[in-house]
N, C-alpha and C. Protein backbone atom coordinates (compact mmCIF):
# COMPACT_ATOMS: atom_id res chain seq x y z
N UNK A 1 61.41 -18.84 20.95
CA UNK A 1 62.08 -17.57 21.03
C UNK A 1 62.40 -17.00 19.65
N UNK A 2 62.65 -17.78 18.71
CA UNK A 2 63.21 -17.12 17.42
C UNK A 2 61.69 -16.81 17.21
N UNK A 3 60.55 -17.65 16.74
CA UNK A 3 59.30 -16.11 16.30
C UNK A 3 59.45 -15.37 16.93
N UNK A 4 59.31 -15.20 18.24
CA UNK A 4 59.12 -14.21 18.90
C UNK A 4 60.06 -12.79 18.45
N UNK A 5 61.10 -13.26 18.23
CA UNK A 5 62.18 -12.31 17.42
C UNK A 5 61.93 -11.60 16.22
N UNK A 6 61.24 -12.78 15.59
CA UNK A 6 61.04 -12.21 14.13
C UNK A 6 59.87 -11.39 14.16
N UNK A 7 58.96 -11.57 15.00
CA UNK A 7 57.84 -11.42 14.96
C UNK A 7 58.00 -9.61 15.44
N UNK A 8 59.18 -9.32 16.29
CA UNK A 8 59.53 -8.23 16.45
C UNK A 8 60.10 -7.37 15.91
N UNK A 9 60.95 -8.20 15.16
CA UNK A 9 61.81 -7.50 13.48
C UNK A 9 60.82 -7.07 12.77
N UNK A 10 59.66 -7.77 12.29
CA UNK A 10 58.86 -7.05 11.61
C UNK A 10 58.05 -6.07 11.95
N UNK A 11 57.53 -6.19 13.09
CA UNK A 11 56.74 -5.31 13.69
C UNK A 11 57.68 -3.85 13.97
N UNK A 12 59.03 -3.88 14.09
CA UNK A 12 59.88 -2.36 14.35
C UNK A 12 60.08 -2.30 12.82
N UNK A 13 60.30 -2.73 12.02
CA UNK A 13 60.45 -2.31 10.68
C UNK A 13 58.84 -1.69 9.93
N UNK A 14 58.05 -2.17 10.08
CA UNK A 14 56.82 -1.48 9.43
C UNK A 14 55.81 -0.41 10.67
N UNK A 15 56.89 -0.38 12.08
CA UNK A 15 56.30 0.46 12.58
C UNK A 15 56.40 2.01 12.09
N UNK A 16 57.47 2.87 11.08
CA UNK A 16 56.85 3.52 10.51
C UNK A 16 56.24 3.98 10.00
N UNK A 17 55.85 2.61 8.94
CA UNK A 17 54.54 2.75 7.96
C UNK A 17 53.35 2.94 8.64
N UNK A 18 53.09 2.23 10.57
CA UNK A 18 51.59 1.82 10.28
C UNK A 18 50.45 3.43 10.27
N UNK A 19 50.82 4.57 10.25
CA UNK A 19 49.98 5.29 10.02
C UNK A 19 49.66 5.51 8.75
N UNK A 20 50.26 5.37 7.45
CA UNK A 20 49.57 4.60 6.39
C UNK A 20 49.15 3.73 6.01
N UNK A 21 49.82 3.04 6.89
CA UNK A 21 48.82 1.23 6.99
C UNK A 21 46.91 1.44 7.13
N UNK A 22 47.42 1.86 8.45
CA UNK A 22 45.74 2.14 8.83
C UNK A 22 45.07 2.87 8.24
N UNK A 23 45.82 3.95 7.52
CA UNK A 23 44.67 4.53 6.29
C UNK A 23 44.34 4.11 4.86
N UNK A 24 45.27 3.47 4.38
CA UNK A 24 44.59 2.11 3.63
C UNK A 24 43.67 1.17 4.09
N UNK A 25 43.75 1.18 5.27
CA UNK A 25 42.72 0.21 5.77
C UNK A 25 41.31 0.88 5.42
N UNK A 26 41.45 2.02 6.44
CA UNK A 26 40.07 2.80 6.75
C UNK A 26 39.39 2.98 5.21
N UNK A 27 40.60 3.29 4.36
CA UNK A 27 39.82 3.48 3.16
C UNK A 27 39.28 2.05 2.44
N UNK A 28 39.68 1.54 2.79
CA UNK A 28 39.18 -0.28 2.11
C UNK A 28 37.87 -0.31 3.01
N UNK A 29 37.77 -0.10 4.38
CA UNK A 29 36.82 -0.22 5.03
C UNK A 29 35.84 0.69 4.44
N UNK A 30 35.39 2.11 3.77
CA UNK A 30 34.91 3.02 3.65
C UNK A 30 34.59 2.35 2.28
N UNK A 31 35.31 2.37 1.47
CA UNK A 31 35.18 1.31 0.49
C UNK A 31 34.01 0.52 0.17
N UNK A 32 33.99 -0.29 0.99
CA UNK A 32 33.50 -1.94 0.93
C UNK A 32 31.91 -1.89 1.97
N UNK A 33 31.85 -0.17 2.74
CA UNK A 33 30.69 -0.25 3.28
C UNK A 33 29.43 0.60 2.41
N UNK A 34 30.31 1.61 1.11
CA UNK A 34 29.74 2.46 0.01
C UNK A 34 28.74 1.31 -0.75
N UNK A 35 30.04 0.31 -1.36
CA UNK A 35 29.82 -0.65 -2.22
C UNK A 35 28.69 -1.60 -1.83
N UNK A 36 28.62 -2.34 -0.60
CA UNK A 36 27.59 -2.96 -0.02
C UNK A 36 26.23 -2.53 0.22
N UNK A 37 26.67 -1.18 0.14
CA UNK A 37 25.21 -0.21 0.57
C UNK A 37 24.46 -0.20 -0.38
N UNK A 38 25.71 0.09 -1.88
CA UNK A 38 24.77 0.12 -2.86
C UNK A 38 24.20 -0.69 -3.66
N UNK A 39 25.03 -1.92 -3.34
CA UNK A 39 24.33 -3.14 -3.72
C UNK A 39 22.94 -4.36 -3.17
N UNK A 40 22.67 -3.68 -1.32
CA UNK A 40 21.57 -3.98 -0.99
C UNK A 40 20.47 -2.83 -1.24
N UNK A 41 20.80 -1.86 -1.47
CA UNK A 41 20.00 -0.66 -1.84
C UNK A 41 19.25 -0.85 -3.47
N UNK A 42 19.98 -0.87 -4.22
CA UNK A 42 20.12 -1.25 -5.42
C UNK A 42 19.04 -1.50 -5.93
N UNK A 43 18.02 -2.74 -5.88
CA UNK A 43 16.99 -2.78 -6.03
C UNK A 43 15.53 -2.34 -5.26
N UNK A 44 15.81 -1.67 -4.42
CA UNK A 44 14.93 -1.39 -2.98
C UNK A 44 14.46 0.28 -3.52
N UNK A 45 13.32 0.57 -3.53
CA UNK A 45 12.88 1.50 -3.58
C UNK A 45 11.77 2.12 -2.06
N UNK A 46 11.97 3.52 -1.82
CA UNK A 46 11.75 3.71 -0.45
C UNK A 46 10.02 3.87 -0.84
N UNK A 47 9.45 2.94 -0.67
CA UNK A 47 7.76 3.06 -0.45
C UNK A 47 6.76 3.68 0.62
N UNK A 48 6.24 4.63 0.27
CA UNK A 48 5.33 5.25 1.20
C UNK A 48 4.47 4.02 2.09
N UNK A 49 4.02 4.46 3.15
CA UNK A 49 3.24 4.00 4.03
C UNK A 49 1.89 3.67 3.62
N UNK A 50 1.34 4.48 2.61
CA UNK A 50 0.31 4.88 2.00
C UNK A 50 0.19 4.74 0.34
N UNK A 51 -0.44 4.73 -0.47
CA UNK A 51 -0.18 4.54 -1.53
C UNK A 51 -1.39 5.43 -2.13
N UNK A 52 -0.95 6.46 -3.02
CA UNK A 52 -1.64 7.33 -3.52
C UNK A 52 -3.03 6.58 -4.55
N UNK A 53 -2.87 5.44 -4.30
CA UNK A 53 -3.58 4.56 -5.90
C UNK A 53 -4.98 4.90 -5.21
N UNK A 54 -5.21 4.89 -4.39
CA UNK A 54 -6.55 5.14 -3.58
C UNK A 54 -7.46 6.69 -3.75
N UNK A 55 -6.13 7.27 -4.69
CA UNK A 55 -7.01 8.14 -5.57
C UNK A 55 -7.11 8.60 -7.35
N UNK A 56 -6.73 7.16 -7.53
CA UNK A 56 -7.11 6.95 -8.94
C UNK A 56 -8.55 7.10 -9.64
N UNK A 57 -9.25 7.33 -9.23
CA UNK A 57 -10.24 7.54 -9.94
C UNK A 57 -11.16 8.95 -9.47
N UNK A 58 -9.96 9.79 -8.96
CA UNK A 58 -10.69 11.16 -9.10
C UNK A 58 -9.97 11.91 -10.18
N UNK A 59 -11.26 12.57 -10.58
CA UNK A 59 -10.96 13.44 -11.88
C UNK A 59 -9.73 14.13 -11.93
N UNK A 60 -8.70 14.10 -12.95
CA UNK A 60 -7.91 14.86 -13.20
C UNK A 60 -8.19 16.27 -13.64
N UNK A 61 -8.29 17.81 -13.64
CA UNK A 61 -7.95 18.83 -14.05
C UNK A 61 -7.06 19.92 -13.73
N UNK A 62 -6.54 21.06 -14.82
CA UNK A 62 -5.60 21.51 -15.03
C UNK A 62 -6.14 22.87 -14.49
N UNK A 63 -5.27 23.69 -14.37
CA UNK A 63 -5.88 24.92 -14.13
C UNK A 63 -6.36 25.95 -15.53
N UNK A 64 -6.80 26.79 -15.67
CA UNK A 64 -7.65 27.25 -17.07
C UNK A 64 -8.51 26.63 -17.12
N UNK A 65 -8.95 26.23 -18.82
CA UNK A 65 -9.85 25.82 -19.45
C UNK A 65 -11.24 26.74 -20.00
N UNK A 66 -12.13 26.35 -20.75
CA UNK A 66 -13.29 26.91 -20.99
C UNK A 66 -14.27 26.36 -19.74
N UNK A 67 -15.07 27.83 -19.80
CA UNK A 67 -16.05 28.18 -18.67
C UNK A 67 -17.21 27.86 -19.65
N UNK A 68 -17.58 26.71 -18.65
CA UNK A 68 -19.44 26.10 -18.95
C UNK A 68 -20.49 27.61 -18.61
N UNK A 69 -20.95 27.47 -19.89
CA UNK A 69 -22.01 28.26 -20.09
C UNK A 69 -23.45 28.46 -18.79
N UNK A 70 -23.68 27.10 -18.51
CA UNK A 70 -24.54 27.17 -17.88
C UNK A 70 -24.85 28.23 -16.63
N UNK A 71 -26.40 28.05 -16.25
CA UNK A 71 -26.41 28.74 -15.29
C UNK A 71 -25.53 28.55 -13.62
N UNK A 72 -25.02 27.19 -13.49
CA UNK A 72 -24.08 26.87 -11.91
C UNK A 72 -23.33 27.39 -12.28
N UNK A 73 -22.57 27.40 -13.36
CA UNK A 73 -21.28 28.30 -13.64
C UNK A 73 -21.39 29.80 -12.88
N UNK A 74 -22.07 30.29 -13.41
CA UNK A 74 -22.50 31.66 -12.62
C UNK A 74 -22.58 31.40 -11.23
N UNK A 75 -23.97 30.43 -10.38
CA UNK A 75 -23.90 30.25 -9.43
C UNK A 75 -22.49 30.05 -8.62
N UNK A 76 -21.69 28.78 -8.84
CA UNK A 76 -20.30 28.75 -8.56
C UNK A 76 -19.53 30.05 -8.56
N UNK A 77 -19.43 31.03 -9.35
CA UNK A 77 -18.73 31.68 -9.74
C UNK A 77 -18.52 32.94 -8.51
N UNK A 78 -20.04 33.41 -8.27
CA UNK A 78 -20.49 34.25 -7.23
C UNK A 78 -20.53 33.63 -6.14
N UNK A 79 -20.30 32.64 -5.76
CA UNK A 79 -20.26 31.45 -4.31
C UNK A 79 -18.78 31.84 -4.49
N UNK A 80 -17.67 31.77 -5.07
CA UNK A 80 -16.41 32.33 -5.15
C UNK A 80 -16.24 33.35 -4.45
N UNK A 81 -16.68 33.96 -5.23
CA UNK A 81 -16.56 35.40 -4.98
C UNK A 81 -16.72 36.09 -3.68
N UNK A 82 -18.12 35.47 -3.51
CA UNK A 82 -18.35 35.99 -2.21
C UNK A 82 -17.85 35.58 -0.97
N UNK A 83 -17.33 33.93 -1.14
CA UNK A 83 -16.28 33.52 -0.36
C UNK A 83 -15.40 34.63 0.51
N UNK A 84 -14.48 34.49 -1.12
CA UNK A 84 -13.49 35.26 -1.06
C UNK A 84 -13.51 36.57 0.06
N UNK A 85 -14.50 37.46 -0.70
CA UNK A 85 -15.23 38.45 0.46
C UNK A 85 -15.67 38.85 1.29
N UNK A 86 -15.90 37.81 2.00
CA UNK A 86 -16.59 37.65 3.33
C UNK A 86 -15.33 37.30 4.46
N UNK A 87 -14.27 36.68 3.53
CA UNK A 87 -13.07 36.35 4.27
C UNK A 87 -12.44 37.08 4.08
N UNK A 88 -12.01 38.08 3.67
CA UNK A 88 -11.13 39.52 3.01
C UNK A 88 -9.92 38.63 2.50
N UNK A 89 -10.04 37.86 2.31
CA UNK A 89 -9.23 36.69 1.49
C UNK A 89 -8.38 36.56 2.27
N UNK A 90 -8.62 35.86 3.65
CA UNK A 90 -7.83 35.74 4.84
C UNK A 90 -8.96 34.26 4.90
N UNK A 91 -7.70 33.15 5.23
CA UNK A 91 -8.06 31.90 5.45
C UNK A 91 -6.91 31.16 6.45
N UNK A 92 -7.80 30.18 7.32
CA UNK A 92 -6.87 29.34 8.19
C UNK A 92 -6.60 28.66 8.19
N UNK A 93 -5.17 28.33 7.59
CA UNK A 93 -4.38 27.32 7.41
C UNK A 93 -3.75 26.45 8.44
N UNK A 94 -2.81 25.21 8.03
CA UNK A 94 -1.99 25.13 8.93
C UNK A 94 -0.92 23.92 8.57
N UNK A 95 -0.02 23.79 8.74
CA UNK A 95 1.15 22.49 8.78
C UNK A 95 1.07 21.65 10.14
N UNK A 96 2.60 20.81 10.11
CA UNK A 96 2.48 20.27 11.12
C UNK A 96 4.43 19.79 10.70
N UNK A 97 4.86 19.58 11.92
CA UNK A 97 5.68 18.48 12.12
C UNK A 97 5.38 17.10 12.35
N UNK A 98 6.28 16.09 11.59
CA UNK A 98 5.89 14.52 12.24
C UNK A 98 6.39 14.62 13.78
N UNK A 99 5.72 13.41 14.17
CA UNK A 99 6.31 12.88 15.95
C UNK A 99 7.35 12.34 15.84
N UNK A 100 8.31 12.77 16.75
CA UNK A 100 9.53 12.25 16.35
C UNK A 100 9.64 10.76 16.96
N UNK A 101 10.46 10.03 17.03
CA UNK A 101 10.13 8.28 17.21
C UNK A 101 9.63 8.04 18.09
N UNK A 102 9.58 8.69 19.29
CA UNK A 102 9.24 8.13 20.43
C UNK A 102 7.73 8.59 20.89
N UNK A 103 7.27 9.67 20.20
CA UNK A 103 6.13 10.45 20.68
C UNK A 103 5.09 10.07 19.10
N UNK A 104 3.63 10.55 19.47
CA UNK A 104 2.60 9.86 18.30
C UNK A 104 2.18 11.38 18.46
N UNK A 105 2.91 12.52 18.92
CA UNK A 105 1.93 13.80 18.61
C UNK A 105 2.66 14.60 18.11
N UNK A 106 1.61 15.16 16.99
CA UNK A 106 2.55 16.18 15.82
C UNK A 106 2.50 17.23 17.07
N UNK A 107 3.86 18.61 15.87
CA UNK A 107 3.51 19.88 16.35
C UNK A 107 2.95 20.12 15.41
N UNK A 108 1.64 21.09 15.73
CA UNK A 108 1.07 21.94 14.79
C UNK A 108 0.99 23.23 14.64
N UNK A 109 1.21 23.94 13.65
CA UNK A 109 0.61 25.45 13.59
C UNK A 109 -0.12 25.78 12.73
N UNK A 110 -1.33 26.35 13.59
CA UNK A 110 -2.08 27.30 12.71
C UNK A 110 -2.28 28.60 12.61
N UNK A 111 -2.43 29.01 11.30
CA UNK A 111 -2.28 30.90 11.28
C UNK A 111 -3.33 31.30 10.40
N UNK A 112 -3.24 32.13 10.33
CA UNK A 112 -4.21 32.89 9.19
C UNK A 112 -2.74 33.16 8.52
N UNK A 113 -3.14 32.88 6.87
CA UNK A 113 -2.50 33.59 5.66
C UNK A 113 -3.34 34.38 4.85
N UNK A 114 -2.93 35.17 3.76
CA UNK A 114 -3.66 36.01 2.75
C UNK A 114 -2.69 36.39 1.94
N UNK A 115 -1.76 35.74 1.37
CA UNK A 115 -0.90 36.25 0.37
C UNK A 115 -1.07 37.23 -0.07
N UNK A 116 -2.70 37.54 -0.70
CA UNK A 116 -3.36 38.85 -1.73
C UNK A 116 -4.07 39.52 -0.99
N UNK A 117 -4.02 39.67 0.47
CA UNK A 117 -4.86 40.14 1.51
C UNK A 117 -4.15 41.49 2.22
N UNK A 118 -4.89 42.74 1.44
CA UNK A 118 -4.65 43.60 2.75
C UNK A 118 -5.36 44.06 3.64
N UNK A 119 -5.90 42.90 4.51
CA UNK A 119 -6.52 43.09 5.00
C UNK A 119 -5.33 42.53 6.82
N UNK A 120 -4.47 41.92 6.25
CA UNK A 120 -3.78 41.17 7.71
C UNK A 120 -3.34 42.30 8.37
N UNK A 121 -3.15 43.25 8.14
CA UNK A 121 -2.19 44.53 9.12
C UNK A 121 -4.00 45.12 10.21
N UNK A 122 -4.49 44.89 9.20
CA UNK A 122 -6.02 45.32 9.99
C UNK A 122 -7.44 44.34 10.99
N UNK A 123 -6.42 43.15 11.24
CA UNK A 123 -6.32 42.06 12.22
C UNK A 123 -6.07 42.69 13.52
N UNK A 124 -7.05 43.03 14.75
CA UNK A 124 -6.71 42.99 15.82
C UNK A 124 -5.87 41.95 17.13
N UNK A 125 -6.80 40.69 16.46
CA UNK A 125 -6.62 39.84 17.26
C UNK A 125 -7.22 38.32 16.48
N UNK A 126 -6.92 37.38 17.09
CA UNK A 126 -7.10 36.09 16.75
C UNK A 126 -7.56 35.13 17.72
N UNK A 127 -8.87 34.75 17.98
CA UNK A 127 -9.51 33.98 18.98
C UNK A 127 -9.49 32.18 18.17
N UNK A 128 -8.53 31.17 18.70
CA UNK A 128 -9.04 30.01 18.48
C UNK A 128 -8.98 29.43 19.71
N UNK A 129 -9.92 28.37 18.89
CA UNK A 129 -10.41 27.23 20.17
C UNK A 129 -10.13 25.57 19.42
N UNK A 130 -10.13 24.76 20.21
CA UNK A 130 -9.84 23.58 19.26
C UNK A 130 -10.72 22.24 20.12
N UNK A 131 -11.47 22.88 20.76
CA UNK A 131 -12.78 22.12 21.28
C UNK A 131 -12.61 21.13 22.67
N UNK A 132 -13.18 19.67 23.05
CA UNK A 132 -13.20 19.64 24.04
C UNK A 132 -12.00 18.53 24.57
N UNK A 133 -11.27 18.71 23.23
CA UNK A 133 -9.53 17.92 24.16
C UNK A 133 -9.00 19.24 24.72
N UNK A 134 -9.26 20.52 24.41
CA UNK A 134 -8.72 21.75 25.43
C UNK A 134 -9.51 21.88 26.06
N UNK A 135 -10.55 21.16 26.73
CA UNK A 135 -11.56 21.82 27.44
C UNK A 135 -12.46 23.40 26.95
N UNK A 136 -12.70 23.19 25.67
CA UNK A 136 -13.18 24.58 24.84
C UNK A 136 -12.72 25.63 25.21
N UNK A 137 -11.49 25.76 25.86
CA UNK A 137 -10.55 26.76 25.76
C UNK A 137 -10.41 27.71 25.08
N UNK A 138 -10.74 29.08 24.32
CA UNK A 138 -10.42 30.32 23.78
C UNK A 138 -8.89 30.69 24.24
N UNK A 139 -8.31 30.81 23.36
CA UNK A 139 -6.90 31.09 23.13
C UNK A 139 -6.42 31.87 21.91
N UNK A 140 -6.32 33.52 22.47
CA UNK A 140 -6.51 35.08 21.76
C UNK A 140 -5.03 34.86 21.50
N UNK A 141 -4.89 35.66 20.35
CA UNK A 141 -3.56 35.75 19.80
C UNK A 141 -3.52 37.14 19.17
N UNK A 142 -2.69 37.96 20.18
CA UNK A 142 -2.82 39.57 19.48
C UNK A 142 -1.89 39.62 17.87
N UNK A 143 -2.31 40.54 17.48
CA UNK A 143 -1.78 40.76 16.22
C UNK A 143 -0.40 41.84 16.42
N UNK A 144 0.45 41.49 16.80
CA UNK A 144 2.19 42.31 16.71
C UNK A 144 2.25 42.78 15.61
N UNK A 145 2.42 41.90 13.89
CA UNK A 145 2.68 42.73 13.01
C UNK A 145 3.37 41.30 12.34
N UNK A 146 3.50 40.44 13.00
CA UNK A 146 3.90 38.73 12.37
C UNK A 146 2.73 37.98 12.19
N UNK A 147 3.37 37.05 12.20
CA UNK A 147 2.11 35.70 11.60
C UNK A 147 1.24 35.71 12.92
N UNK A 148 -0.03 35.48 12.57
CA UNK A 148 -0.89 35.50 13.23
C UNK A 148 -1.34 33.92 13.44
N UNK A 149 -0.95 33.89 14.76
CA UNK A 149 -1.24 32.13 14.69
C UNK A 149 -0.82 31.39 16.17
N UNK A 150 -0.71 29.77 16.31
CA UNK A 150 -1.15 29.52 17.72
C UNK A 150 0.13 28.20 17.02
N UNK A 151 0.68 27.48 18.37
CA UNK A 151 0.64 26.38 17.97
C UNK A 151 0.57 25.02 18.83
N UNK A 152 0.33 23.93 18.64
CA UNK A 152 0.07 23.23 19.64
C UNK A 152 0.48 21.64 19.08
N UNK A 153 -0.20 20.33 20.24
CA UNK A 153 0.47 19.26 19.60
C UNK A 153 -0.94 18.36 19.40
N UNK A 154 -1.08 17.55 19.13
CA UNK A 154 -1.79 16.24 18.89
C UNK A 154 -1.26 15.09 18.37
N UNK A 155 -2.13 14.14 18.64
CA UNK A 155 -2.30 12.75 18.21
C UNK A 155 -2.95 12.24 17.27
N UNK A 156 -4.11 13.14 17.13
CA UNK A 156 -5.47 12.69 16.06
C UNK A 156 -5.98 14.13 15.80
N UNK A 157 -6.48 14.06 14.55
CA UNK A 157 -7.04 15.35 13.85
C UNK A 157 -8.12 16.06 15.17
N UNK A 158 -8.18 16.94 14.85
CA UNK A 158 -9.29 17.74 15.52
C UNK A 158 -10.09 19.22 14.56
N UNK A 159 -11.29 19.38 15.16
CA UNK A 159 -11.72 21.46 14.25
C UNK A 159 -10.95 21.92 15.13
N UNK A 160 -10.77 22.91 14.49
CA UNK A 160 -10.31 24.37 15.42
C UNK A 160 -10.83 25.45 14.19
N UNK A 161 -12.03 26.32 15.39
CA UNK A 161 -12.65 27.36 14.84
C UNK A 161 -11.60 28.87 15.83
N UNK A 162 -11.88 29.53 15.00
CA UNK A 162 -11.41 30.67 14.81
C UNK A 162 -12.26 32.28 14.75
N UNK A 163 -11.87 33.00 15.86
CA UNK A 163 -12.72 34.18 15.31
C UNK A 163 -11.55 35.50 15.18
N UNK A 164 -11.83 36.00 13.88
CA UNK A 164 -10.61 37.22 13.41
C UNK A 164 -11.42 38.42 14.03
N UNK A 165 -10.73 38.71 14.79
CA UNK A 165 -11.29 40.74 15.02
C UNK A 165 -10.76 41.60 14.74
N UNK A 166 -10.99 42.42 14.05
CA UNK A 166 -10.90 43.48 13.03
C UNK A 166 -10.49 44.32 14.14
N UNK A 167 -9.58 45.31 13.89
CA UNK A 167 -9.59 46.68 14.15
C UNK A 167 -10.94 47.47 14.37
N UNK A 168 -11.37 47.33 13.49
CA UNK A 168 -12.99 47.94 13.72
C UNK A 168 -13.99 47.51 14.11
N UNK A 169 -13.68 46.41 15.14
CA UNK A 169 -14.61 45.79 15.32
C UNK A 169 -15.71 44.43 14.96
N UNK A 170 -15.07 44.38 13.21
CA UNK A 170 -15.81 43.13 12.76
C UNK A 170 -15.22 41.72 13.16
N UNK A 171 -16.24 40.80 12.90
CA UNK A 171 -15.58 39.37 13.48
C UNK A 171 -15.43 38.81 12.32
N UNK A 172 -15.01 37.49 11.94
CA UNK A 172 -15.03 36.63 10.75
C UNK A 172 -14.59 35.57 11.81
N UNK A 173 -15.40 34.52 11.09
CA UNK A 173 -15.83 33.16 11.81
C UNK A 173 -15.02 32.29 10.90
N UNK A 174 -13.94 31.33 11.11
CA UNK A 174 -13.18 30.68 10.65
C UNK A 174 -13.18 29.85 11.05
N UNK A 175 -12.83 28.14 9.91
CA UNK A 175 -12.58 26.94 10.58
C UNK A 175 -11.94 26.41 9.88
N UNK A 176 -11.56 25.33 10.49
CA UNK A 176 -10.17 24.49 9.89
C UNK A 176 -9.97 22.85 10.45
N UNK A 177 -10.43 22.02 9.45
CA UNK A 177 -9.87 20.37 10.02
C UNK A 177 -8.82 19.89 10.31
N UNK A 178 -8.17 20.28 11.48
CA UNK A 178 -6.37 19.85 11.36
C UNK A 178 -5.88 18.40 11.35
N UNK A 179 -5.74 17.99 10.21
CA UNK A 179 -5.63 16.65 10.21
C UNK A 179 -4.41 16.13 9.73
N UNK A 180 -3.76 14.67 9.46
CA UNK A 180 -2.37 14.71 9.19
C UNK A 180 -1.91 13.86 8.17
N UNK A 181 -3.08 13.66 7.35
CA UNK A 181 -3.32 13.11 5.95
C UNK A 181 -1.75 13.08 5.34
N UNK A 182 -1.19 14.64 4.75
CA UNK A 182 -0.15 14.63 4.38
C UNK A 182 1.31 13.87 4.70
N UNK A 183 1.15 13.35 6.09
CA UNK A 183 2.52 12.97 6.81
C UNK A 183 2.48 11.35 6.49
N UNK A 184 1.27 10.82 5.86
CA UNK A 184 1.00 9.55 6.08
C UNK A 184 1.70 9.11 4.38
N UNK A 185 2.25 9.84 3.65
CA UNK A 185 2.82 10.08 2.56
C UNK A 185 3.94 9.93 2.56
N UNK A 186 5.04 10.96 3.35
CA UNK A 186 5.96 11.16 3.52
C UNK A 186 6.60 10.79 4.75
């Protein structure tokens, strides 16, 4: 009976304190889980899945430089060009989201961009297809006055060709490897 007494004397005497009690605590606890973190962390560096070394031995270059005289130079040059032109400098891009833990299929979108293109306001429409996991499906995407584009999910890369129709009628034949190279990085 006498602990029991004492044991109650103390407990009504520091029952004012214990709401600073317990926040000394919490902070010792908050404390000691910072400190631990950063001491198993500490030496651990977060390593890609992938390791870029697998492209060590492709050529490094910068943008500029001197233009080779030769005659491909030219050739190259007009293969540019005409690229460029034939696409009204409208090309089909696209991103993706990762799968989130439980699922193995990105979201993807693809659009036409042209940063230097005024040619996008003069986009009727947007025909892609992404072959025979849609059952070669055609899937038109009118042109509102936004991004011109589709989006969908997968598991594994696939083509998806593209046909742009012009206001006036012209087509441009577009394609694109949607693949997920980048995510295998990050």
């Amino acid at each position: 009976m006498i602990g029991v007494s004492v044991i109650d004397i103390i407990v009504s005497s520091f029952n004012q304190y214990l709401p600073q009690i317990l926040a000394v605590i919490w902070a010792f606890v908050f404390i000691a889980v910072i400190l631990l973190s950063y001491f198993a962390l500490k030496n651990k560096t977060l390593v890609p899945k992938y390791s870029f070394d697998r492209f060590k031995s492709f050529k490094k270059i910068r943008q500029g430089g001197k233009k080779r005289p030769d005659w491909t130079s030219d050739l190259r040059t007009d293969h540019y060009e005409d690229y460029f032109k034939a696409f009204k400098g409208l090309f089909l891009v696209h991103t993706y989201e990762k799968p989130k833990e439980s699922s193995k299929h990105y979201n993807i979108f693809i659009y036409i961009s042209g940063d230097e293109s005024k040619y996008l306001p003069h986009i009727a429409r947007a025909e892609f297809m992404f072959g025979p996991a849609w059952n070669n499906h055609i899937f038109p995407v009118t042109n509102n006055g936004g991004i011109i584009g589709i989006s969908t999910t997968a598991s594994k890369p696939f083509l998806c060709t593209c046909c742009v129709v012009m206001r006036d009628g012209r087509r441009l034949f577009m394609d694109r490897y949607i693949d997920f190279e980048v995510g295998k990085y990050f």
